[in-house]
N, C-alpha and C. Protein backbone atom coordinates (compact mmCIF):
# COMPACT_ATOMS: atom_id res chain seq x y z
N UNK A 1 0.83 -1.21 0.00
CA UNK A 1 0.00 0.00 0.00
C UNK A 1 0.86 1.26 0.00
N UNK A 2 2.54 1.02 0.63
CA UNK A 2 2.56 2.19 0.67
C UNK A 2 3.52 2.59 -0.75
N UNK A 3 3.64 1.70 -0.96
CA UNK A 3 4.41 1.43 -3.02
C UNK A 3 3.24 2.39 -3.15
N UNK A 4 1.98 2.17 -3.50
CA UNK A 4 0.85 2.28 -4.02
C UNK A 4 0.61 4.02 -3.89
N UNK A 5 0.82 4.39 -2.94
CA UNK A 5 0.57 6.09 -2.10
C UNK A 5 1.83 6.59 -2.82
N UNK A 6 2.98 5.99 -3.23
CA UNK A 6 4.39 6.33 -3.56
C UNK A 6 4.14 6.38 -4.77
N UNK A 7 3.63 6.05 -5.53
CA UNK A 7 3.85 6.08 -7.25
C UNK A 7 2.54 7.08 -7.47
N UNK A 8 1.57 6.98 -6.46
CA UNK A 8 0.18 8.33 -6.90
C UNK A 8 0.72 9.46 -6.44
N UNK A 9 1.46 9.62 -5.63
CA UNK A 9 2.16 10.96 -5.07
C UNK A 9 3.00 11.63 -6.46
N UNK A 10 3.78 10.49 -7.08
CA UNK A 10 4.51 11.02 -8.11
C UNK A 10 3.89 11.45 -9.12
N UNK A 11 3.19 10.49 -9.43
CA UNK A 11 1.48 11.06 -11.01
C UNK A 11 1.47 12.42 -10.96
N UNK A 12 0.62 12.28 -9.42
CA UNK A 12 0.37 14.17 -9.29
C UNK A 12 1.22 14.79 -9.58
N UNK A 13 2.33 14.96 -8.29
CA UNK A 13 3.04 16.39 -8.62
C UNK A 13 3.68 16.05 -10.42
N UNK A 14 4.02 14.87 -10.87
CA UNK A 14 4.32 15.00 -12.60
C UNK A 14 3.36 16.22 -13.10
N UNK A 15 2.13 15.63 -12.77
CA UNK A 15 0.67 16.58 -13.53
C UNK A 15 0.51 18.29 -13.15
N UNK A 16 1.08 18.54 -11.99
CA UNK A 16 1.08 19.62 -11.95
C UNK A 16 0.03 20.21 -11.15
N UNK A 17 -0.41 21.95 -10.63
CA UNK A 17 -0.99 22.19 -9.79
C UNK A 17 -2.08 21.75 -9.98
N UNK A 18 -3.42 21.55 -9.20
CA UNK A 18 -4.67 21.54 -9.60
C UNK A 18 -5.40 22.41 -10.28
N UNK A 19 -6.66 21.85 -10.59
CA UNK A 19 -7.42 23.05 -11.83
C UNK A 19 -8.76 22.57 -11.55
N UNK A 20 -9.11 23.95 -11.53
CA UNK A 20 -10.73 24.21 -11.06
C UNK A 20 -11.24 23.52 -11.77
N UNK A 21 -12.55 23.09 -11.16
CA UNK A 21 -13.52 22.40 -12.19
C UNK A 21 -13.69 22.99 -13.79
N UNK A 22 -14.41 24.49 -13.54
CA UNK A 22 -14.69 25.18 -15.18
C UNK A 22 -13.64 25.07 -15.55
N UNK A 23 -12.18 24.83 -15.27
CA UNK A 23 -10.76 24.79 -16.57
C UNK A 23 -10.91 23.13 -16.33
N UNK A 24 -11.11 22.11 -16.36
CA UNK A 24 -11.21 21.14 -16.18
C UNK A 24 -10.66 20.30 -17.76
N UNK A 25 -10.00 19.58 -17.80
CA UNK A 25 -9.20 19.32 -19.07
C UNK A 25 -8.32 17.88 -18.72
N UNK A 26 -7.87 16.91 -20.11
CA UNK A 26 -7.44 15.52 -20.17
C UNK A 26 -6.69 15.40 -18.89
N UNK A 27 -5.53 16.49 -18.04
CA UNK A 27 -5.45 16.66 -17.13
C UNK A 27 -5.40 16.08 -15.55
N UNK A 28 -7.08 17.00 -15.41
CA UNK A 28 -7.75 16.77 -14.43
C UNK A 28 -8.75 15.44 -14.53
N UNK A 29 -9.28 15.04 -15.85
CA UNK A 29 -9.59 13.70 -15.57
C UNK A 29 -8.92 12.86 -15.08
N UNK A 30 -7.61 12.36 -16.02
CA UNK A 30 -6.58 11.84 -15.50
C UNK A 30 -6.10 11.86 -14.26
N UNK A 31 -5.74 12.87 -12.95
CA UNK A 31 -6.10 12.69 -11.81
C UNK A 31 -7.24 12.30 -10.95
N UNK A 32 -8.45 12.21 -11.71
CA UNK A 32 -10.02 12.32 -11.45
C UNK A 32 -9.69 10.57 -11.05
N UNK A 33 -9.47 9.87 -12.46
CA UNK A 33 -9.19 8.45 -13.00
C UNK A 33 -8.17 7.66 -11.55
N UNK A 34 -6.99 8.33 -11.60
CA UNK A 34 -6.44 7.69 -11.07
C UNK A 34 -6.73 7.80 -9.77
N UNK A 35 -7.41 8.41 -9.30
CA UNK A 35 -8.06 8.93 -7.82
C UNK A 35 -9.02 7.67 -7.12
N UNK A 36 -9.90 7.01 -8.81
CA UNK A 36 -10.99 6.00 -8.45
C UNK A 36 -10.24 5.09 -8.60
N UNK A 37 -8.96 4.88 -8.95
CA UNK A 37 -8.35 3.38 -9.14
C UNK A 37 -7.79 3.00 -7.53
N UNK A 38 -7.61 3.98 -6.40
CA UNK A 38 -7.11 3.85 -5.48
C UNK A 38 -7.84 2.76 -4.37
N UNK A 39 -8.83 2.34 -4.95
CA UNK A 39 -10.05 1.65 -4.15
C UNK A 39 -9.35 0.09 -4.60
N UNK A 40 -8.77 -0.12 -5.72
CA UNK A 40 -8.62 -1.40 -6.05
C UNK A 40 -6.87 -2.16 -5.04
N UNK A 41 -7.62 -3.23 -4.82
CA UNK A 41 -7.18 -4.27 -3.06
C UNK A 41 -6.04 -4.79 -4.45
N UNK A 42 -6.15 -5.34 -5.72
CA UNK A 42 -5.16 -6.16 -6.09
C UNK A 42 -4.00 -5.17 -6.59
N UNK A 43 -2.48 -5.39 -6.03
CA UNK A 43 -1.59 -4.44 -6.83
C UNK A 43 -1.64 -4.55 -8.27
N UNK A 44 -1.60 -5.58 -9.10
CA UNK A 44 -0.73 -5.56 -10.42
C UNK A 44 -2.63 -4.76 -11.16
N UNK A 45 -3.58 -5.18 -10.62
CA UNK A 45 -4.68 -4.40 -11.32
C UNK A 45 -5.09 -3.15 -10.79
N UNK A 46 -4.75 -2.42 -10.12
CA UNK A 46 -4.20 -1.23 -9.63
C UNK A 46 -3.38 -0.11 -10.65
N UNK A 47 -2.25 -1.15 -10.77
CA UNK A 47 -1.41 -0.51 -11.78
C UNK A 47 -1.81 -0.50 -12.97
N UNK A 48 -2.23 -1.57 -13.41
CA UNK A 48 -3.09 -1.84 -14.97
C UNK A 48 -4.36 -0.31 -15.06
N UNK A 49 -5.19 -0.07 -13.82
CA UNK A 49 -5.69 0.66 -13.95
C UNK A 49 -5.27 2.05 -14.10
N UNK A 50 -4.03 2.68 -13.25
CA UNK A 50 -3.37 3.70 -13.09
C UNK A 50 -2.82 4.01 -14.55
N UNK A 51 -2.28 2.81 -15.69
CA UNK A 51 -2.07 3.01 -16.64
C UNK A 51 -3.14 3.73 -17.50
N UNK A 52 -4.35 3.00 -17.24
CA UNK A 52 -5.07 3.29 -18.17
C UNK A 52 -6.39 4.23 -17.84
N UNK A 53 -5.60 5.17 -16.44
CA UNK A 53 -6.47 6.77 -16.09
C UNK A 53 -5.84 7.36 -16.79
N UNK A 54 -4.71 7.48 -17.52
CA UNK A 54 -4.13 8.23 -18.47
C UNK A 54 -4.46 8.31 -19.78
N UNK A 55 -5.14 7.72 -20.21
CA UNK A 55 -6.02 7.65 -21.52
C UNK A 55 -5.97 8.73 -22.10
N UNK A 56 -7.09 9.91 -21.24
CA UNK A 56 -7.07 11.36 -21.53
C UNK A 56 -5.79 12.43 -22.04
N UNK A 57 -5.01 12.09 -21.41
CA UNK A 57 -4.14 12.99 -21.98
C UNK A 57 -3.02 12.38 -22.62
N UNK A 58 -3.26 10.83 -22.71
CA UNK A 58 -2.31 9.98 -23.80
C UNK A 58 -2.80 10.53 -25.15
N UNK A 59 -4.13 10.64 -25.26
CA UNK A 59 -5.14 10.82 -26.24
C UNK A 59 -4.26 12.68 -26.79
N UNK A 60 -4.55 13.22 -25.93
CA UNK A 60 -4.42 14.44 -26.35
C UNK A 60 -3.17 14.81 -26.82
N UNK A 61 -1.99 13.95 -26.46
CA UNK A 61 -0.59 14.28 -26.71
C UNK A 61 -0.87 13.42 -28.01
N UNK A 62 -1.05 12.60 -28.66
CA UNK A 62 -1.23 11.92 -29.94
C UNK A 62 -0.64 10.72 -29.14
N UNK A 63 -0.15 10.01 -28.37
CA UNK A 63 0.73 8.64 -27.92
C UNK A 63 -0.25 7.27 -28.24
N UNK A 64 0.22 6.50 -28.57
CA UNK A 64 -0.53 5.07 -28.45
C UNK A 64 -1.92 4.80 -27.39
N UNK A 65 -3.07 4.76 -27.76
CA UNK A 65 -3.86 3.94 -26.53
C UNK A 65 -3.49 3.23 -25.57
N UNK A 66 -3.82 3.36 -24.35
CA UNK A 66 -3.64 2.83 -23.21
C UNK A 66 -4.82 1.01 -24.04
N UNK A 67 -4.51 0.07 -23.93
CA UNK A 67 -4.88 -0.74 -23.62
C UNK A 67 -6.13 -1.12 -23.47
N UNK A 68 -7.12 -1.87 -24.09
CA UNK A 68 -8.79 -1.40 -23.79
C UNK A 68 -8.56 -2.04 -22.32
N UNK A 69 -8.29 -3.30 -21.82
CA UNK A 69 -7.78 -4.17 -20.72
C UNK A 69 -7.86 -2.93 -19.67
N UNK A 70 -6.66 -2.11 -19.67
CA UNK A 70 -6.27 -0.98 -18.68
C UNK A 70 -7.22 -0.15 -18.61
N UNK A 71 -7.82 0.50 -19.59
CA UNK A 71 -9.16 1.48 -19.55
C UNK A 71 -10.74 1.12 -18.88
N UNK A 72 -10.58 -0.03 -18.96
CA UNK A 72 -11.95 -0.33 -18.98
C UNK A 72 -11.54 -1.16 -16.82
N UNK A 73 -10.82 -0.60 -16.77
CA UNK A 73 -10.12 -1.12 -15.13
C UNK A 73 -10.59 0.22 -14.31
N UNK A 74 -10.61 1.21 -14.99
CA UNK A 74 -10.84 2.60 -14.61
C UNK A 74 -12.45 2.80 -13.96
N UNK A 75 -12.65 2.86 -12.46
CA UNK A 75 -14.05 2.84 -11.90
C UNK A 75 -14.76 4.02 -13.24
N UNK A 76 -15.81 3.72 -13.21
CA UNK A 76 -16.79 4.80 -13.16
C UNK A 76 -17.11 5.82 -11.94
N UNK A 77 -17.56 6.93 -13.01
CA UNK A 77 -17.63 7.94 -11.82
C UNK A 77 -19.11 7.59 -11.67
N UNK A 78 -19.12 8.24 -10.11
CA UNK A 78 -20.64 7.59 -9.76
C UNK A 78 -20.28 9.02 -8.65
N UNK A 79 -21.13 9.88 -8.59
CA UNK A 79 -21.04 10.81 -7.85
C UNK A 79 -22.57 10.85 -6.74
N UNK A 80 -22.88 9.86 -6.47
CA UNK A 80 -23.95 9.26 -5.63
C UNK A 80 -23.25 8.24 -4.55
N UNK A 81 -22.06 7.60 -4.73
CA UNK A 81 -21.62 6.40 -4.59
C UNK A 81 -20.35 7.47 -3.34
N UNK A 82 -19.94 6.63 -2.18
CA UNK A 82 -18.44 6.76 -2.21
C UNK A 82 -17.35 7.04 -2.48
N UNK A 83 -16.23 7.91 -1.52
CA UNK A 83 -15.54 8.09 -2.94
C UNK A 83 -14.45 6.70 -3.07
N UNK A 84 -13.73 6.49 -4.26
CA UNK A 84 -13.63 5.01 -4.39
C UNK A 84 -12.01 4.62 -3.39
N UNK A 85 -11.48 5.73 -2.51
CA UNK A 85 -10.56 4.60 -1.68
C UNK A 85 -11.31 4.20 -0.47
N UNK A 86 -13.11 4.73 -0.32
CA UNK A 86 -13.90 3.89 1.02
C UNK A 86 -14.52 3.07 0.42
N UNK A 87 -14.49 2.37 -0.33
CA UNK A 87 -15.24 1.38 -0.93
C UNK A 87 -14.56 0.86 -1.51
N UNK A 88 -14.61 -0.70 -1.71
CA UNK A 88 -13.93 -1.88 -2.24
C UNK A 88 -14.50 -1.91 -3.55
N UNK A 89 -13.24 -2.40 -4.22
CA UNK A 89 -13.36 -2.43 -5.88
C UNK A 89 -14.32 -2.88 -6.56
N UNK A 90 -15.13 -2.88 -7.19
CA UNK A 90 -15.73 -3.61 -7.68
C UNK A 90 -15.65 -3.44 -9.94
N UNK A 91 -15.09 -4.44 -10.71
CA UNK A 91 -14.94 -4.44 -11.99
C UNK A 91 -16.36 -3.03 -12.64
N UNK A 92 -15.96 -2.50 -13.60
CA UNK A 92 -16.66 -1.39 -14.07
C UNK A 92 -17.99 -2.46 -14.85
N UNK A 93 -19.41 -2.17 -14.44
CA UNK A 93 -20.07 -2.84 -15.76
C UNK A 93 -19.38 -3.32 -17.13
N UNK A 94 -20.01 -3.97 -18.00
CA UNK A 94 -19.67 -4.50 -18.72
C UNK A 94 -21.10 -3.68 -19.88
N UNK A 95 -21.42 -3.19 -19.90
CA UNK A 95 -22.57 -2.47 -20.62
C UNK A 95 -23.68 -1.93 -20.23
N UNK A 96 -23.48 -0.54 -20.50
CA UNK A 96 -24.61 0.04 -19.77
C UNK A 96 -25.13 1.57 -20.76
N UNK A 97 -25.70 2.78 -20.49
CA UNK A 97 -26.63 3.23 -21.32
C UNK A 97 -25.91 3.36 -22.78
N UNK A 98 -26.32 3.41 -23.62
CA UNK A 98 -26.35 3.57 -24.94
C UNK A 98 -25.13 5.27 -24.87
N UNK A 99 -25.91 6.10 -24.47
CA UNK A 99 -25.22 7.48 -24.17
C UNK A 99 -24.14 7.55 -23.10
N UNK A 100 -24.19 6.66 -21.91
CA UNK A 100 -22.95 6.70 -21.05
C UNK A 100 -21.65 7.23 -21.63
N UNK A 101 -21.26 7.96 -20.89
CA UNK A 101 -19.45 8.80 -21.05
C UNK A 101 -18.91 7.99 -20.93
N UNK A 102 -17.45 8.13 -21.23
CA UNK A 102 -16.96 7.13 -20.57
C UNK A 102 -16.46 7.61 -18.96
N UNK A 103 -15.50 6.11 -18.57
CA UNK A 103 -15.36 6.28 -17.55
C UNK A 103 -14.41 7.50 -16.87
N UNK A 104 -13.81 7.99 -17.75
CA UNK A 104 -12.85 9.18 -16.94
C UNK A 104 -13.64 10.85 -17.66
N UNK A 105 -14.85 10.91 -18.12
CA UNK A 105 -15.57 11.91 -18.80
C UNK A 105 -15.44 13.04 -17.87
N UNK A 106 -15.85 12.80 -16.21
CA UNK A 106 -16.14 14.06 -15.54
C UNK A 106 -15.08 13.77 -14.07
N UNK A 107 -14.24 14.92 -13.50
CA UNK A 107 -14.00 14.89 -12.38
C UNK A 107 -14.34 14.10 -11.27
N UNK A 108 -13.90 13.57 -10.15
CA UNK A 108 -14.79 13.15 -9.01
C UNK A 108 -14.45 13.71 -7.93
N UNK A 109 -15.01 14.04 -6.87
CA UNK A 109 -15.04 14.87 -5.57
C UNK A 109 -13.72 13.66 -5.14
N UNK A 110 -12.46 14.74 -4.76
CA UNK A 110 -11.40 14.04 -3.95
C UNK A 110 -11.25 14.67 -2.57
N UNK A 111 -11.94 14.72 -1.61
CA UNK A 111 -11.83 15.34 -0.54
C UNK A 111 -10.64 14.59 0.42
N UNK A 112 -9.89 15.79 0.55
CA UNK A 112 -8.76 15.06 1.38
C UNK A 112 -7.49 15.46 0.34
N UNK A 113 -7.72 15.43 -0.73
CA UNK A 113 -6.58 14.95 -1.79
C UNK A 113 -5.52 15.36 -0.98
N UNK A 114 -5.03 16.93 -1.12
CA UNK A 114 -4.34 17.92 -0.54
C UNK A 114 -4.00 17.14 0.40
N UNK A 115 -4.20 16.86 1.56
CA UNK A 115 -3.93 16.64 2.32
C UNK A 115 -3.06 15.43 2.50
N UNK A 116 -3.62 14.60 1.75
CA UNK A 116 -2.88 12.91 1.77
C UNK A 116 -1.36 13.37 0.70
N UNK A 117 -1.64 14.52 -0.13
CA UNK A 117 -0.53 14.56 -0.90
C UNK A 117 0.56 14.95 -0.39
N UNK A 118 0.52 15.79 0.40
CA UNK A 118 1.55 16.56 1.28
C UNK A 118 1.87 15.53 2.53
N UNK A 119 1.18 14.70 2.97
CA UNK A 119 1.53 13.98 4.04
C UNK A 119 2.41 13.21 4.22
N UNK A 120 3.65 13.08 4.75
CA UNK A 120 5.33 11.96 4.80
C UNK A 120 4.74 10.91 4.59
N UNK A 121 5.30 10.49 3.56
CA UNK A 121 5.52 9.43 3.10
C UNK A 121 6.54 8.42 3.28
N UNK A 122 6.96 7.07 3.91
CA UNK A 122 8.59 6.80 4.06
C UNK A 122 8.53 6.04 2.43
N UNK A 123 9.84 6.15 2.21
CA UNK A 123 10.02 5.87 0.53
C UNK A 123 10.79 5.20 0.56
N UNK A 124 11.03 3.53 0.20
CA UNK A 124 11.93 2.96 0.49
C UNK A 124 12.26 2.06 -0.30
N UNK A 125 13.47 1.50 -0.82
CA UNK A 125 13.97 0.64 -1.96
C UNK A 125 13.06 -0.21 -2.20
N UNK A 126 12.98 -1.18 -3.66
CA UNK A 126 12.34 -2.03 -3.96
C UNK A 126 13.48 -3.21 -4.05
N UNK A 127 12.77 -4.86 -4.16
CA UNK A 127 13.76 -5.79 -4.04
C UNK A 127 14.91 -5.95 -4.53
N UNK A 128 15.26 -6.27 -4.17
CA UNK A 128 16.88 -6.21 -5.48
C UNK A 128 16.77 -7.37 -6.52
N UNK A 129 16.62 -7.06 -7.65
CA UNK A 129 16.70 -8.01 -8.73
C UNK A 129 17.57 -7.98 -9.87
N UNK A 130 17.20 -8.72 -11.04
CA UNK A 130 18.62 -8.49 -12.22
C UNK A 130 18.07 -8.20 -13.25
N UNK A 131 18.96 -7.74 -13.97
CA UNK A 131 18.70 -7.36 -15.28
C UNK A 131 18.45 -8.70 -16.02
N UNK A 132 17.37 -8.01 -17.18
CA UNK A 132 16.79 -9.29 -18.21
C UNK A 132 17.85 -8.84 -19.84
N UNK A 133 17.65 -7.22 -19.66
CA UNK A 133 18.17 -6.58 -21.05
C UNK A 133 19.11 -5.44 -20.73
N UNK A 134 20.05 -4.96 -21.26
CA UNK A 134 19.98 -3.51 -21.21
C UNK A 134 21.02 -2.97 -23.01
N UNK A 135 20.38 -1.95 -23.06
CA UNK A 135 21.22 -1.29 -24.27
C UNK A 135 21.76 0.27 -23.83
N UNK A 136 22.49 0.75 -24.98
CA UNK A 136 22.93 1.81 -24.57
C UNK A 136 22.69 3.02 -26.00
N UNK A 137 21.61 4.32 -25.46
CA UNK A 137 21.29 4.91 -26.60
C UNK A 137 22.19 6.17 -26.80
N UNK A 138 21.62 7.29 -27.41
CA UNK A 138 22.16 8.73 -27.95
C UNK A 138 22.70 8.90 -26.52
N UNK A 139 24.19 9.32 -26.55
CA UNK A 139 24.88 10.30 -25.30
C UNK A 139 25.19 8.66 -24.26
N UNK A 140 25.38 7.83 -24.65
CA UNK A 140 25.47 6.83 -23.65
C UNK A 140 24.49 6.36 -22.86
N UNK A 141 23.63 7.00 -22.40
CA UNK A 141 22.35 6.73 -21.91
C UNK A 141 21.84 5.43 -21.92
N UNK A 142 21.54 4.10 -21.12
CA UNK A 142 21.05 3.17 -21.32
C UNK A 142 19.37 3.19 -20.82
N UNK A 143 18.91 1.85 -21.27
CA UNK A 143 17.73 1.70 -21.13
C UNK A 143 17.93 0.15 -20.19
N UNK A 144 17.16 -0.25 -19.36
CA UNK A 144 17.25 -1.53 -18.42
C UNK A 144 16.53 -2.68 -18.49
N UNK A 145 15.66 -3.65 -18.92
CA UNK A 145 14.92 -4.35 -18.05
C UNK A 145 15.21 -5.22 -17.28
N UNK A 146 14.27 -5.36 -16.43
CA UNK A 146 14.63 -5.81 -15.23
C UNK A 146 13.62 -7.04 -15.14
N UNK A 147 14.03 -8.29 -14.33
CA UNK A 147 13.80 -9.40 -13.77
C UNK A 147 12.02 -9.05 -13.59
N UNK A 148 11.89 -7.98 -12.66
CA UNK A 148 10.78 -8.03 -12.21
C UNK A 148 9.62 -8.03 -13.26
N UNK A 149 9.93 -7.42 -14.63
CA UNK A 149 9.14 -6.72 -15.96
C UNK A 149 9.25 -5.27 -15.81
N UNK A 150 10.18 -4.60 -14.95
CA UNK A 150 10.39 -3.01 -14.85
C UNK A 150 11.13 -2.75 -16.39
N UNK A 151 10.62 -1.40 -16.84
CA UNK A 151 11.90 -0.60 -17.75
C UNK A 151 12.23 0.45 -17.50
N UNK A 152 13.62 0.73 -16.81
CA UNK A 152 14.04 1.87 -16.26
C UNK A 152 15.12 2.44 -17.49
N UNK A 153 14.84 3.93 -17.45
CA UNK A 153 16.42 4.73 -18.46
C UNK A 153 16.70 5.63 -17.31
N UNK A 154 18.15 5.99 -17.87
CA UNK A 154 18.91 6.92 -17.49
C UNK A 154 18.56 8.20 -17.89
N UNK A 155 18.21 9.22 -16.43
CA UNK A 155 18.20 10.44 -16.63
C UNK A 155 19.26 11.25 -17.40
N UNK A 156 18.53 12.14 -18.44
CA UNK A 156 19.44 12.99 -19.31
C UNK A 156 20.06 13.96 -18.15
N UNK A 157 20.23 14.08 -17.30
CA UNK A 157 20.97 14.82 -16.32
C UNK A 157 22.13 14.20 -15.69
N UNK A 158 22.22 12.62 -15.68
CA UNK A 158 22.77 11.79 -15.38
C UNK A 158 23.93 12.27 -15.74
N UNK A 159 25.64 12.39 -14.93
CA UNK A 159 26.94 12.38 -15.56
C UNK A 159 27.61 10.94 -15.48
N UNK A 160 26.72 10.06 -14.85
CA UNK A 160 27.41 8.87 -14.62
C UNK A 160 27.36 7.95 -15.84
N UNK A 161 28.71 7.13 -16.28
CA UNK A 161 28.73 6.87 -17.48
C UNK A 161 28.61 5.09 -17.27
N UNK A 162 27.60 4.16 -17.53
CA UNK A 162 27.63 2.99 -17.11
C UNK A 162 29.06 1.91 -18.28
N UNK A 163 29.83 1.11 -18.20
CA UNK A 163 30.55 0.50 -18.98
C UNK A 163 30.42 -0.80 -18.96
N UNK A 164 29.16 -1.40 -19.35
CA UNK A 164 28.65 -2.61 -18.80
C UNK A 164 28.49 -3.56 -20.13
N UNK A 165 29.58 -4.72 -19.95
CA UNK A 165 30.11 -5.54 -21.25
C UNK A 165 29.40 -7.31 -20.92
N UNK A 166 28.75 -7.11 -19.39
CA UNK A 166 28.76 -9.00 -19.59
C UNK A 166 27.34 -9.34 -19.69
N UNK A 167 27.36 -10.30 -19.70
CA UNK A 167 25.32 -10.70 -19.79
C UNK A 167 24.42 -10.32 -18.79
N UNK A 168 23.76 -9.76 -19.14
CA UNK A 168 22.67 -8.80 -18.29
C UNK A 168 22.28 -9.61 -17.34
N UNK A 169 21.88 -10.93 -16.94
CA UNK A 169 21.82 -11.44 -15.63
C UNK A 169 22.85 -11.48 -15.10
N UNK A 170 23.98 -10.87 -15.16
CA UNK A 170 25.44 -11.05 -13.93
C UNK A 170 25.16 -9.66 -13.20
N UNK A 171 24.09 -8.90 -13.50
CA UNK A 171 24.44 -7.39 -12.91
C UNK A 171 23.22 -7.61 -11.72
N UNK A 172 23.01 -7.43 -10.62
CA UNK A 172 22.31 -7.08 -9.46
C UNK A 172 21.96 -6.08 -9.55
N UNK A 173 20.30 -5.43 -9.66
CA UNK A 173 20.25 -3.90 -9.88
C UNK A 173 18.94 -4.19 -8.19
N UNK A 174 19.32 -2.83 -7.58
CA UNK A 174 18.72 -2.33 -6.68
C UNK A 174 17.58 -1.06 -7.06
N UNK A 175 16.10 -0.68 -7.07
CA UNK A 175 15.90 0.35 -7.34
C UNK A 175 15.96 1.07 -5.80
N UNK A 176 16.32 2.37 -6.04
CA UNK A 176 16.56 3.35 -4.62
C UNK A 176 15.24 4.59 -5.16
N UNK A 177 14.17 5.21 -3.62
CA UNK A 177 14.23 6.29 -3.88
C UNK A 177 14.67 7.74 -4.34
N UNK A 178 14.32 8.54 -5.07
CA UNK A 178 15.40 9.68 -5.03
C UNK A 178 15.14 10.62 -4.49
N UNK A 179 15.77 11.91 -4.58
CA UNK A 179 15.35 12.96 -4.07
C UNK A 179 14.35 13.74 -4.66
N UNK A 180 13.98 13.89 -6.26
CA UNK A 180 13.44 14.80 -6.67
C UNK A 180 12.31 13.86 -7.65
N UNK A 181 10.98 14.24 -7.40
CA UNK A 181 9.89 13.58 -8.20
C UNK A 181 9.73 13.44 -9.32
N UNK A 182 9.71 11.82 -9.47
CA UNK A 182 9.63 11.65 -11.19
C UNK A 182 11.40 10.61 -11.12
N UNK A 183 12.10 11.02 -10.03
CA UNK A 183 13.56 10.24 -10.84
C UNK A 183 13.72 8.95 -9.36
N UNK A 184 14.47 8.26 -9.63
CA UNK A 184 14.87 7.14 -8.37
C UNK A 184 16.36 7.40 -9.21
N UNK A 185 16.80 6.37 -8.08
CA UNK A 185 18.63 5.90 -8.71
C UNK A 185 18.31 4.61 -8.21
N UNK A 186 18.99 4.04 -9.49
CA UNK A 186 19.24 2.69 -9.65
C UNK A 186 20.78 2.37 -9.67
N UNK A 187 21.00 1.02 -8.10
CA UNK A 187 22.15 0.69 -7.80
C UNK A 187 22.29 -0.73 -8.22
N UNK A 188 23.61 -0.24 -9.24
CA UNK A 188 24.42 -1.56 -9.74
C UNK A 188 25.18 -2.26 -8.78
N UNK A 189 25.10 -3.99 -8.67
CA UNK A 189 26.58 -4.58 -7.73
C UNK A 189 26.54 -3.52 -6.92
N UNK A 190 27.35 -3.50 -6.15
CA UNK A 190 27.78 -2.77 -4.95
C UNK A 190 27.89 -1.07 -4.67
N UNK A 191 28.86 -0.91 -6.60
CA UNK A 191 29.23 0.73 -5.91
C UNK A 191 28.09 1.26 -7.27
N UNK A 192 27.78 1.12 -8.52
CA UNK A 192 27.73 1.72 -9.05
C UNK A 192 26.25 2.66 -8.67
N UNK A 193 25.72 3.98 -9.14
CA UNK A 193 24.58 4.84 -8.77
C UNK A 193 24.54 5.42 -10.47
N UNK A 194 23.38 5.17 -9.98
CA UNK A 194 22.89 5.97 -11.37
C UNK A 194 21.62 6.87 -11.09
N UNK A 195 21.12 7.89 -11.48
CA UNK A 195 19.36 8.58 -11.87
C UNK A 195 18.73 7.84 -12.89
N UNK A 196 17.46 7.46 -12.64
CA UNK A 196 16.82 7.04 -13.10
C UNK A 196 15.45 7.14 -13.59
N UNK A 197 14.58 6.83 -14.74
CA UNK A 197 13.31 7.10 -14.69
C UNK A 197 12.70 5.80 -15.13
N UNK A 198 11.33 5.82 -14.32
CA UNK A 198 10.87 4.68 -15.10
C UNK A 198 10.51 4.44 -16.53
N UNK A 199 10.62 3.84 -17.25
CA UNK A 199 9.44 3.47 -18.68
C UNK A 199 8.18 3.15 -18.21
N UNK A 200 8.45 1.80 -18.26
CA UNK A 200 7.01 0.59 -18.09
C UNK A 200 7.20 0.17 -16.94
């Protein structure tokens, strides 16, 4: 759960300040979205859903569809109902009015948000696992995957230069919190540090 509070903390501040209802835009659904996915008890469909509250402004930047799978994970807004981290998950209908929006169409009352956003968080490494892949792009920069199904790259701010020649399962990668939202560092074997961002 608290992975879970740790990766919605980051969404937000990525997304930026809040916005009134009348400026309301792909945005603020998208926080709206990922707000109702917080109700769901299973992690990996959690995340499937969190992927696919982004729809809205995947849509608007031109990027690939989120997944019908991931979209259709996304509660409905029900502004009669709970808001969805007091109430247990329940799968979105499977068909309903002819005219229905979809599911991330309108805002939902987040009372509290503010508050849970700003609130300490402890942030703390994930397991240590190994690399499955890694390559190395423009400026040296590599890209990772990892054991778990993670894809982490190297921050373009990064000065650290990785020189990594043997088969990607000999390397032990650690992910670490970082200091600044949006990046972690990822620790190679023993000494090496790197900045990091996620992909997938």
């Amino acid at each position: 759960m608290k992975a879970r509070r740790i990766l919605f903390v980051i969404f937000v501040a990525a997304a930026g300040p809040p916005i009134s209802p009348v400026q309301a835009d792909p945005r603020d659904d998208v926080l709206s979205g990922a707000a109702r996915c917080n109700g769901i008890a299973d992690d990996r469909t959690f995340l499937d859903c969190y992927y696919g509250a982004a729809q809205p402004l995947r849509a608007q930047l031109g990027l690939p569809p989120a997944p019908g799978s991931q979209q259709i994970l996304v509660p409905a807004v029900r502004p009669s109902a709970p808001t969805a981290s007091a109430r247990p998950y329940a799968p979105a209908p499977s068909a309903g009015p002819v005219n229905a929006a979809p599911a991330y169409a309108a805002p939902a009352e987040r009372p509290g948000f503010w508050s849970r956003l700003f609130t300490h968080t402890e942030m703390k490494a994930e397991p240590p696992t190994r690399m499955t892949s890694y390559k190395f792009e423009g400026g040296g920069l590599f890209v990772v995957t990892l054991a778990n199904g993670e894809t982490w790259k190297q921050s373009l701010g990064d000065t650290a230069t990785a020189k990594w020649r043997g088969r990607p399962d000999s390397y032990a990668v650690t992910i670490l919190p970082g200091t600044n939202f949006g990046t972690n560092r990822m620790k190679v074997g023993t000494k090496e540090m790197y900045e990091v961002e996620r992909v997938q």
